[in-house]
C-alpha atoms as a PDB file:
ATOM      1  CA  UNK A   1     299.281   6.242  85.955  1.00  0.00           C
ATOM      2  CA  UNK A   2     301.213   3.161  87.443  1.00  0.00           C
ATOM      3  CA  UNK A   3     303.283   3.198  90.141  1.00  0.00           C
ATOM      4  CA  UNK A   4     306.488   4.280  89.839  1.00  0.00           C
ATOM      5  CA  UNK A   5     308.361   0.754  89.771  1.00  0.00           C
ATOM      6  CA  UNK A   6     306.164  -0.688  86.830  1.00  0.00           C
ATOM      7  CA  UNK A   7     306.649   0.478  82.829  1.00  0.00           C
ATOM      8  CA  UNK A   8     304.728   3.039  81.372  1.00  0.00           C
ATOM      9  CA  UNK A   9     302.082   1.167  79.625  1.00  0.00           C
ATOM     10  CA  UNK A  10     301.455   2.639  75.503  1.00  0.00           C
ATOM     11  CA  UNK A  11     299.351   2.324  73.142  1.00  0.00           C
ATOM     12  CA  UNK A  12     300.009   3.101  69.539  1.00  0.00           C
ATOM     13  CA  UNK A  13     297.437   4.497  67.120  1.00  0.00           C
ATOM     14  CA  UNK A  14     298.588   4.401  63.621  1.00  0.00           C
ATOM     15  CA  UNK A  15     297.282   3.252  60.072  1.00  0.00           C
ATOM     16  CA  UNK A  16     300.627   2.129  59.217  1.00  0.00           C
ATOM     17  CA  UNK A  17     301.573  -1.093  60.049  1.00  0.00           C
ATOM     18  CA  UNK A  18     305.209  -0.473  59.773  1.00  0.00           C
ATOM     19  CA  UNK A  19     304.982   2.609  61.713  1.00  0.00           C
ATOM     20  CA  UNK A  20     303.165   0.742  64.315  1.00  0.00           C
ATOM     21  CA  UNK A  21     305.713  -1.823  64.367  1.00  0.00           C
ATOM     22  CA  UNK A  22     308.763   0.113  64.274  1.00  0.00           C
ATOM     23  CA  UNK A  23     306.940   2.287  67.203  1.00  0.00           C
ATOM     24  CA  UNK A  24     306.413  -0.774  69.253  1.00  0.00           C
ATOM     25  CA  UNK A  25     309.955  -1.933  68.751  1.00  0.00           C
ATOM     26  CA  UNK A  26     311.828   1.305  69.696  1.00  0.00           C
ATOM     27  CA  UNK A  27     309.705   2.234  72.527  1.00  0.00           C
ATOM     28  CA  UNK A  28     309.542  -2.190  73.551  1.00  0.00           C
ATOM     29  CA  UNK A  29     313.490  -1.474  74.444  1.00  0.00           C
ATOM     30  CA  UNK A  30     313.055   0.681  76.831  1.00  0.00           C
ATOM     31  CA  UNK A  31     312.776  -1.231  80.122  1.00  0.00           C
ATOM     32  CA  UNK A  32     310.367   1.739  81.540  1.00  0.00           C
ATOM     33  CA  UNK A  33     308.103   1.729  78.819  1.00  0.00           C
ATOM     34  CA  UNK A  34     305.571  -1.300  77.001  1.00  0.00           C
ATOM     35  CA  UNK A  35     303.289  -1.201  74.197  1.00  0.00           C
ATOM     36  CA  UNK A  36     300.242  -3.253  75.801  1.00  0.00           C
ATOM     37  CA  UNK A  37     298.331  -2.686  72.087  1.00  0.00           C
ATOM     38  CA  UNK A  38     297.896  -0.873  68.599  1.00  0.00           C
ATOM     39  CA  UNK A  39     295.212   0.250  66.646  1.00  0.00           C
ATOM     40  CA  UNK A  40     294.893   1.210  63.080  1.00  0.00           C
ATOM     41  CA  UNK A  41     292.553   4.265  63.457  1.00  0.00           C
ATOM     42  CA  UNK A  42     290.949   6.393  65.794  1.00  0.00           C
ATOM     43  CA  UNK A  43     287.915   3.550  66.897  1.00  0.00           C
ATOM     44  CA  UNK A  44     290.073   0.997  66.984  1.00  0.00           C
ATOM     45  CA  UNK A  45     292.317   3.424  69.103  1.00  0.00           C
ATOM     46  CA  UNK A  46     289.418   4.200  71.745  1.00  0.00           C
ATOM     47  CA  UNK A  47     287.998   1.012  72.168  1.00  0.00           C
ATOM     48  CA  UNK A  48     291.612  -0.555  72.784  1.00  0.00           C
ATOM     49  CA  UNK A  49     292.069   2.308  75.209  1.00  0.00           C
ATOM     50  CA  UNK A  50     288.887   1.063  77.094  1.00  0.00           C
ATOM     51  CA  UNK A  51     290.094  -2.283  77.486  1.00  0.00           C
ATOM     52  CA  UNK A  52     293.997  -1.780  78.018  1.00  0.00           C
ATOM     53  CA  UNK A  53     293.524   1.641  79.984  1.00  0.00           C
ATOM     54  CA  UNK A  54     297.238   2.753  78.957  1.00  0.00           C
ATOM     55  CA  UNK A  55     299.296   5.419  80.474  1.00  0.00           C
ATOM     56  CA  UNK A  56     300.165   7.045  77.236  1.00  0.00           C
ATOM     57  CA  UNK A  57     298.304   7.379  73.880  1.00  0.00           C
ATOM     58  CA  UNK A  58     300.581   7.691  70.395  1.00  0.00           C
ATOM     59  CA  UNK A  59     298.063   9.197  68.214  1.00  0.00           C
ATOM     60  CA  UNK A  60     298.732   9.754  64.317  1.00  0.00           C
ATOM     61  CA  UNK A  61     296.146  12.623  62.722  1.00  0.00           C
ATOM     62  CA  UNK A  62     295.544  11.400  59.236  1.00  0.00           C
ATOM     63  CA  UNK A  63     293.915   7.967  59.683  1.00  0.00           C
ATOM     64  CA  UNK A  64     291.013   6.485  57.746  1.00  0.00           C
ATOM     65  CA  UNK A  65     287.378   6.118  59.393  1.00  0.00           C
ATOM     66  CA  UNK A  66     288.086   7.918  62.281  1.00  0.00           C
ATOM     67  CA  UNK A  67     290.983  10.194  62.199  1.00  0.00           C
ATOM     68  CA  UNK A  68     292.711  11.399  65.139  1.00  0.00           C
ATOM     69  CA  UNK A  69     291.419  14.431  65.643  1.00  0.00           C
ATOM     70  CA  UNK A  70     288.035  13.160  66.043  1.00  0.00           C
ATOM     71  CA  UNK A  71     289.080  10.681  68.607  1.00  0.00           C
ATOM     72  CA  UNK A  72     291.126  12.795  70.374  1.00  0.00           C
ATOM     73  CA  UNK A  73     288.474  14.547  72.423  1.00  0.00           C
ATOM     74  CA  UNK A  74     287.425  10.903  73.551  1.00  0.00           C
ATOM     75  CA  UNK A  75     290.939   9.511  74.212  1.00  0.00           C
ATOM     76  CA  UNK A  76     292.379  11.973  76.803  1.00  0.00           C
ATOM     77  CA  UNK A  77     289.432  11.300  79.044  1.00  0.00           C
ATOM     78  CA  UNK A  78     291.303   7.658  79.066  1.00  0.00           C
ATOM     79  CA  UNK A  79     294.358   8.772  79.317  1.00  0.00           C
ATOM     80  CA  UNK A  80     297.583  11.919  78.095  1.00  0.00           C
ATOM     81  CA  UNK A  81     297.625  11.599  74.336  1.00  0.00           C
ATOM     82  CA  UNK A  82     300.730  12.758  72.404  1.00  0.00           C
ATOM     83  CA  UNK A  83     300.197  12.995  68.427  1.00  0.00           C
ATOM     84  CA  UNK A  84     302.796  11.705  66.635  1.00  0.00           C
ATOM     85  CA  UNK A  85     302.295  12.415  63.061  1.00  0.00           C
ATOM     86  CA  UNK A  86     303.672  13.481  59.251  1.00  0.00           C
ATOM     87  CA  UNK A  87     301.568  16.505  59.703  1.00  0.00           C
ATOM     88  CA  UNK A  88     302.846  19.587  60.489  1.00  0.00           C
ATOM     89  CA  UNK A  89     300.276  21.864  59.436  1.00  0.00           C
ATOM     90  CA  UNK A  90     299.816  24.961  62.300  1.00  0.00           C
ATOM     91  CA  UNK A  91     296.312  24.690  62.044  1.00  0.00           C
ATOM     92  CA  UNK A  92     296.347  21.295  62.850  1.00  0.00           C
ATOM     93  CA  UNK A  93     298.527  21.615  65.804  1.00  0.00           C
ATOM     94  CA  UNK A  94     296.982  24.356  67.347  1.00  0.00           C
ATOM     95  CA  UNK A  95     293.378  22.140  66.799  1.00  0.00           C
ATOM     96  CA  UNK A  96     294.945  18.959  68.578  1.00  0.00           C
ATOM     97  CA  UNK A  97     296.420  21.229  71.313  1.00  0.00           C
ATOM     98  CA  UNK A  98     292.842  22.827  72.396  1.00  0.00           C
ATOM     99  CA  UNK A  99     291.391  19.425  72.531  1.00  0.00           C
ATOM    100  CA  UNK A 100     293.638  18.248  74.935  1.00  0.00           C
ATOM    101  CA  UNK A 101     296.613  17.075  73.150  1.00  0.00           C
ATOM    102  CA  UNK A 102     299.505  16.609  75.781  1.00  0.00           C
ATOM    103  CA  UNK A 103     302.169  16.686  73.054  1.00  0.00           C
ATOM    104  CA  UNK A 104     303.028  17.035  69.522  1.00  0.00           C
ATOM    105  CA  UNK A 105     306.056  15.100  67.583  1.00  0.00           C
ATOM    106  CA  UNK A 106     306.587  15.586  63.742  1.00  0.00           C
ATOM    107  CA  UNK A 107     308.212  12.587  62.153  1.00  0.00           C
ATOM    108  CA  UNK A 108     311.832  13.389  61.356  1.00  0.00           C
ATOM    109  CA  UNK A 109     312.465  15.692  64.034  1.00  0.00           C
ATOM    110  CA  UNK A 110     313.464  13.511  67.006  1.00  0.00           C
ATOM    111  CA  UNK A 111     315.480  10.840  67.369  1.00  0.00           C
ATOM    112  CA  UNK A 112     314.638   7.127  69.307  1.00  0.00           C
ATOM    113  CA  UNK A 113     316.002   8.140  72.317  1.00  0.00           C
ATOM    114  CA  UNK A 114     314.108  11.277  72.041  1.00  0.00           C
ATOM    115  CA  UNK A 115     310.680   9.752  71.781  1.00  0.00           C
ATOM    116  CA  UNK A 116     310.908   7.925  74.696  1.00  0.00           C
ATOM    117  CA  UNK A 117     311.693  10.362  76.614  1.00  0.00           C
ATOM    118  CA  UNK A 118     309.002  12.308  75.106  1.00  0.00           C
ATOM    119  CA  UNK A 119     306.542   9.678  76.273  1.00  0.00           C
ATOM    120  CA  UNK A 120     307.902   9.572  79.788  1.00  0.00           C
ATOM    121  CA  UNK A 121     307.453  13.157  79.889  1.00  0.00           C
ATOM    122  CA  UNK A 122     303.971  13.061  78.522  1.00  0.00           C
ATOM    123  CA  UNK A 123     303.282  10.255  81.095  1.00  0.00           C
ATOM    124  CA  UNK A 124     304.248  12.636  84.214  1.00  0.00           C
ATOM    125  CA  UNK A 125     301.839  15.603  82.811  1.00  0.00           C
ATOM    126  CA  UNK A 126     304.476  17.484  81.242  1.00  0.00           C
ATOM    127  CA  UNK A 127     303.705  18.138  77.398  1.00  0.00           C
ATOM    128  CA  UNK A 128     306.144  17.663  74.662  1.00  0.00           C
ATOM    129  CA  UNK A 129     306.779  19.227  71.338  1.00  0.00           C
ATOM    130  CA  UNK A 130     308.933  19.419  68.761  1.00  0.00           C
ATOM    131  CA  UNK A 131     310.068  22.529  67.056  1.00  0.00           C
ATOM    132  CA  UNK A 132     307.716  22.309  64.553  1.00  0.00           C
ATOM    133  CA  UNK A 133     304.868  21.625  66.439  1.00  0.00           C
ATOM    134  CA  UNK A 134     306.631  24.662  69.150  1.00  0.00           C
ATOM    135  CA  UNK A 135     305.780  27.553  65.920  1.00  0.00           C
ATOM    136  CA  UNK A 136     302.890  26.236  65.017  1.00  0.00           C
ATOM    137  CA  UNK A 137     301.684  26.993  68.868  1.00  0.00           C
ATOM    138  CA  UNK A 138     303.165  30.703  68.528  1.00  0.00           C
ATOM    139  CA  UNK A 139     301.606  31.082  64.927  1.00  0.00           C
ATOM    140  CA  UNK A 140     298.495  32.607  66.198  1.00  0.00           C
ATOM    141  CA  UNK A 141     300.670  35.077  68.743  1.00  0.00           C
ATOM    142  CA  UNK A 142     302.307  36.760  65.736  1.00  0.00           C
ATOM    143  CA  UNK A 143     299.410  37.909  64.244  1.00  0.00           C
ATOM    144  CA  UNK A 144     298.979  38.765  60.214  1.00  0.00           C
ATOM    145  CA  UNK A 145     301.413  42.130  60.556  1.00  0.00           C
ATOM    146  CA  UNK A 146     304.412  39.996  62.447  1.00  0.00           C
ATOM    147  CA  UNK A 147     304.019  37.540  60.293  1.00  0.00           C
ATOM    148  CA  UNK A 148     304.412  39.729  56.901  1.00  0.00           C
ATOM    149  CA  UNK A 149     306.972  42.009  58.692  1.00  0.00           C
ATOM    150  CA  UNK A 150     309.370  39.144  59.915  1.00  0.00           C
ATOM    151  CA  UNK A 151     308.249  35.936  57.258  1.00  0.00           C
ATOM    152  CA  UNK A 152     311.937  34.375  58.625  1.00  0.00           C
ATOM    153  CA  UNK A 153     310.769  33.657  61.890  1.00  0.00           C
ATOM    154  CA  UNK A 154     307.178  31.534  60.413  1.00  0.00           C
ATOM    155  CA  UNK A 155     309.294  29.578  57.681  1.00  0.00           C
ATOM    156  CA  UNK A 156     308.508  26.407  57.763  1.00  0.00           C
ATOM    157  CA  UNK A 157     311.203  24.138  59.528  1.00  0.00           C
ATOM    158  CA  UNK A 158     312.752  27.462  60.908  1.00  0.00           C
ATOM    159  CA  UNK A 159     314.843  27.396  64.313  1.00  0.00           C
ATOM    160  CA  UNK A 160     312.685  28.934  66.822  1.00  0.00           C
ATOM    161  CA  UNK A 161     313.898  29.584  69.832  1.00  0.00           C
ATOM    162  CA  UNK A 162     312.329  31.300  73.278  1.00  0.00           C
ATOM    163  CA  UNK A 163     314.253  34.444  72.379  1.00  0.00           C
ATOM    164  CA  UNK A 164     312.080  35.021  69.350  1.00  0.00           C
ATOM    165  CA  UNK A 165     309.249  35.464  71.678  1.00  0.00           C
ATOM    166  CA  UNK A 166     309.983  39.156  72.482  1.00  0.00           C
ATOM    167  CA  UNK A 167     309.168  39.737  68.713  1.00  0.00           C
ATOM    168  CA  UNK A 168     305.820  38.338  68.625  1.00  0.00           C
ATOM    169  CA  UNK A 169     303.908  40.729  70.770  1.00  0.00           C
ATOM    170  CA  UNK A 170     301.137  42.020  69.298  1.00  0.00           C
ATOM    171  CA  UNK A 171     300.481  45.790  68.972  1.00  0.00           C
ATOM    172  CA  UNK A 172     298.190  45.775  71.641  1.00  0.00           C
ATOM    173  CA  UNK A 173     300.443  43.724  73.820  1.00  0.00           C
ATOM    174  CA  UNK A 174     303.236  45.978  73.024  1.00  0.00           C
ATOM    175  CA  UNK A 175     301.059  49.485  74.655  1.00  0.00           C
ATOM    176  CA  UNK A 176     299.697  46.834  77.427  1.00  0.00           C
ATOM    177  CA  UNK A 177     302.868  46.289  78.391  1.00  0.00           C
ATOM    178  CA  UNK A 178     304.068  49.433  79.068  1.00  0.00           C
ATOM    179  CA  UNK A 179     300.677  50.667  80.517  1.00  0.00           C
ATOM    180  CA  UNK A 180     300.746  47.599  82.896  1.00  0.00           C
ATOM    181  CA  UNK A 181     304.397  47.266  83.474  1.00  0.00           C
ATOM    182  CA  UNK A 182     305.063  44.315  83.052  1.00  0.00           C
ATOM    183  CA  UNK A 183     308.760  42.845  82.063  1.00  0.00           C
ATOM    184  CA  UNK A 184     309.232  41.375  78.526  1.00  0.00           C
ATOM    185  CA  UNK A 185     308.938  37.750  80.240  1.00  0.00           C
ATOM    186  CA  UNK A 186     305.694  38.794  81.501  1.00  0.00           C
ATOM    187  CA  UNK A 187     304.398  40.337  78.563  1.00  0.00           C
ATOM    188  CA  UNK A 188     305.442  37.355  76.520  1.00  0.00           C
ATOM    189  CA  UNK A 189     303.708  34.947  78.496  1.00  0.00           C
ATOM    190  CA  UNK A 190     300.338  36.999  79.044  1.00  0.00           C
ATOM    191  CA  UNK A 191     300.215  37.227  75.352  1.00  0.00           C
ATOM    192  CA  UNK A 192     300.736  33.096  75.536  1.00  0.00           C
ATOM    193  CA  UNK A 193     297.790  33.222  77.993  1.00  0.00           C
ATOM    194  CA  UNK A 194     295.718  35.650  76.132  1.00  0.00           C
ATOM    195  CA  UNK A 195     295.913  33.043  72.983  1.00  0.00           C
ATOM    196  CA  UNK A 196     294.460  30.496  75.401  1.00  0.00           C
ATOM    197  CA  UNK A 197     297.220  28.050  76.339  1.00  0.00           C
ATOM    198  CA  UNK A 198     297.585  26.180  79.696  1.00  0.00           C
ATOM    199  CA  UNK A 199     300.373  26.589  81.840  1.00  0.00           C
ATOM    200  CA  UNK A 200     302.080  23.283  80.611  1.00  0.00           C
ATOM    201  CA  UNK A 201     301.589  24.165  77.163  1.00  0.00           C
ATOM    202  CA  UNK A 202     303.399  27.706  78.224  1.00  0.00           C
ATOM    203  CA  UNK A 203     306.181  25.974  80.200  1.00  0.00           C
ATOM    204  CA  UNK A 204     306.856  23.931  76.731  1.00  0.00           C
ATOM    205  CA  UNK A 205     306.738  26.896  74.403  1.00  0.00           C
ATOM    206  CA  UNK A 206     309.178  29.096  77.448  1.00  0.00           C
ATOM    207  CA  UNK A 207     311.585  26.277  77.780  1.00  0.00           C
ATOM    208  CA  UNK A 208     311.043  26.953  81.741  1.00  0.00           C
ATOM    209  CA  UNK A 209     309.568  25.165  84.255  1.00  0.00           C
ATOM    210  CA  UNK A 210     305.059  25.141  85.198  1.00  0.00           C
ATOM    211  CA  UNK A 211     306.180  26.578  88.887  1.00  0.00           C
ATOM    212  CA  UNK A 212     307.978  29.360  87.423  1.00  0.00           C
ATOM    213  CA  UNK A 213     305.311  29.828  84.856  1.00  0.00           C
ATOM    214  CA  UNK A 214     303.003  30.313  88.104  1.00  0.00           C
ATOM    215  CA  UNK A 215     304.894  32.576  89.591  1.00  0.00           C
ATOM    216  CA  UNK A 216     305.519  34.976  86.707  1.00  0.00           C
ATOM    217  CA  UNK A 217     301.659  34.510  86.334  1.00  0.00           C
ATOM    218  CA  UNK A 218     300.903  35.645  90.111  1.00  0.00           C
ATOM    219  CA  UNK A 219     303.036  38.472  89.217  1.00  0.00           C
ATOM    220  CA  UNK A 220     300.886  39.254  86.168  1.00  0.00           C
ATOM    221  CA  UNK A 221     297.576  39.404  87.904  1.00  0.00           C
ATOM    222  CA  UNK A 222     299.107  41.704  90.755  1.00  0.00           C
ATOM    223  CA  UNK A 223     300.255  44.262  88.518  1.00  0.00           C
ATOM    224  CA  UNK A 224     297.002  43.846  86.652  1.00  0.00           C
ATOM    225  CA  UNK A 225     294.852  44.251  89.046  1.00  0.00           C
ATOM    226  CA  UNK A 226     293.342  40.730  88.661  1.00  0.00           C
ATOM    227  CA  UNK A 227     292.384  37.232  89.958  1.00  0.00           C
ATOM    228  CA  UNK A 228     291.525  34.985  86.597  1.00  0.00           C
ATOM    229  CA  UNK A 229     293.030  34.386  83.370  1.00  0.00           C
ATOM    230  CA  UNK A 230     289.519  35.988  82.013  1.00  0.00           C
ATOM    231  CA  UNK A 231     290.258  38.976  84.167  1.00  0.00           C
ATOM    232  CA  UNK A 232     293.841  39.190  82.927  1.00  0.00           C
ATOM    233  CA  UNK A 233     293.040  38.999  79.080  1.00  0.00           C
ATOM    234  CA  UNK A 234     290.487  41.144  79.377  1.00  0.00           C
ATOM    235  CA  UNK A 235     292.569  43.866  80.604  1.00  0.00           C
ATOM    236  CA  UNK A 236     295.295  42.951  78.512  1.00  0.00           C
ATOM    237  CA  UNK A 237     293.352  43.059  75.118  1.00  0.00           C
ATOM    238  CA  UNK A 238     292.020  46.548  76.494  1.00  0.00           C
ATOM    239  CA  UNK A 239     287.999  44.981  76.495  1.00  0.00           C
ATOM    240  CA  UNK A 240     287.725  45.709  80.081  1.00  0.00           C
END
């Protein structure tokens, strides 16, 4: 990260030249923000990294040679990576989030202004998504009988809002709940950590801040009886 009187420094991975270009001209505006290279796929993407060491990585999925999911794992050791892609599939979402994806925009649901203040944001450490890319993260907290009991809320291109997440407890975390205690907010969010996501990534999905993430979390593990996330799921999911 540079200091905090000098631009953001990008790099944009993309097979498309005019994507590339129109990437490097919206986000070239900004006076926080440059675009010190590009690269057409995921090698091209890592080795620039090397040599430019950016702040930020724009990362499309669907490249040729090496796509970005195969770099991915190698880029955020350089530096926060947010994909910014066509593809919307939840699988493919949830994949670049567990290697250590910082963000997630689908093309057509932000505006200019928006993605550079998504980049800032991924800059600073705190991950960005678009709705989208938002239920594709909850997909996997549904679970097959939520999602064939309430098929509005997984449409594709559906609003989906933090109020939806008091529907997508499990059965499990439904009888947790109550055996533990816990509020709604709590049981919402210990289902988000039993499904294995960060506190950033939870903060994103919440709409709420990481500190008050934390502190719901601390609350969680007291009532639980806990110290660890391990602890806590295992408890949670009734394997302990």
């Amino acid at each position: 990260m540079t200091d905090a009187t000098e631009p953001l420094r990008v790099l944009v991975a993309d097979d498309n030249p005019v994507i590339r270009a129109g990437l490097t001209a919206v986000l070239s505006a900004a006076n926080d923000l440059t675009v010190v290279a590009e690269a057409e796929d995921g090698r091209a993407a890592y080795e620039a990294a090397l040599r430019h060491r950016p702040d930020v990585i724009l990362l499309d999925v669907r490249m040729p040679r090496v796509d970005g999911i195969a770099a991915l794992p190698h880029l955020v050791r350089v530096a926060p990576v947010m994909m910014l892609t066509y593809s919307d599939e939840t699988a493919l979402v949830q994949e670049a989030v567990r290697l250590g994806a910082g963000g997630y925009l689908v093309h057509g649901e932000f505006t200019t202004q928006q993605l550079t203040e998504a980049v800032r944001d991924v800059g600073r450490g705190r991950p960005h998504f678009t709705p989208t890319a938002t239920n594709a993260l909850l997909a996997h907290v549904r679970g097959d009988a939520t999602a064939h009991t309430e098929p509005e809320l997984g449409a594709p291109g559906g609003n989906f809002t933090a109020r939806h997440l008091s529907r997508l407890q499990s059965p499990v975390g439904q009888s947790s709940q109550s055996r533990f205690q816990l509020s709604g907010r709590e049981a919402e969010i210990m289902d988000l950590i039993a499904s294995g996501m960060s506190n950033q990534q939870i903060a994103a999905v919440c709409f709420i801040s990481e500190k008050t993430v934390k502190n719901h979390i601390n609350r969680i593990f007291a009532k639980l009886h806990t110290t660890t996330r391990a602890q806590a799921t295992a408890k949670w999911l009734g394997v302990a």
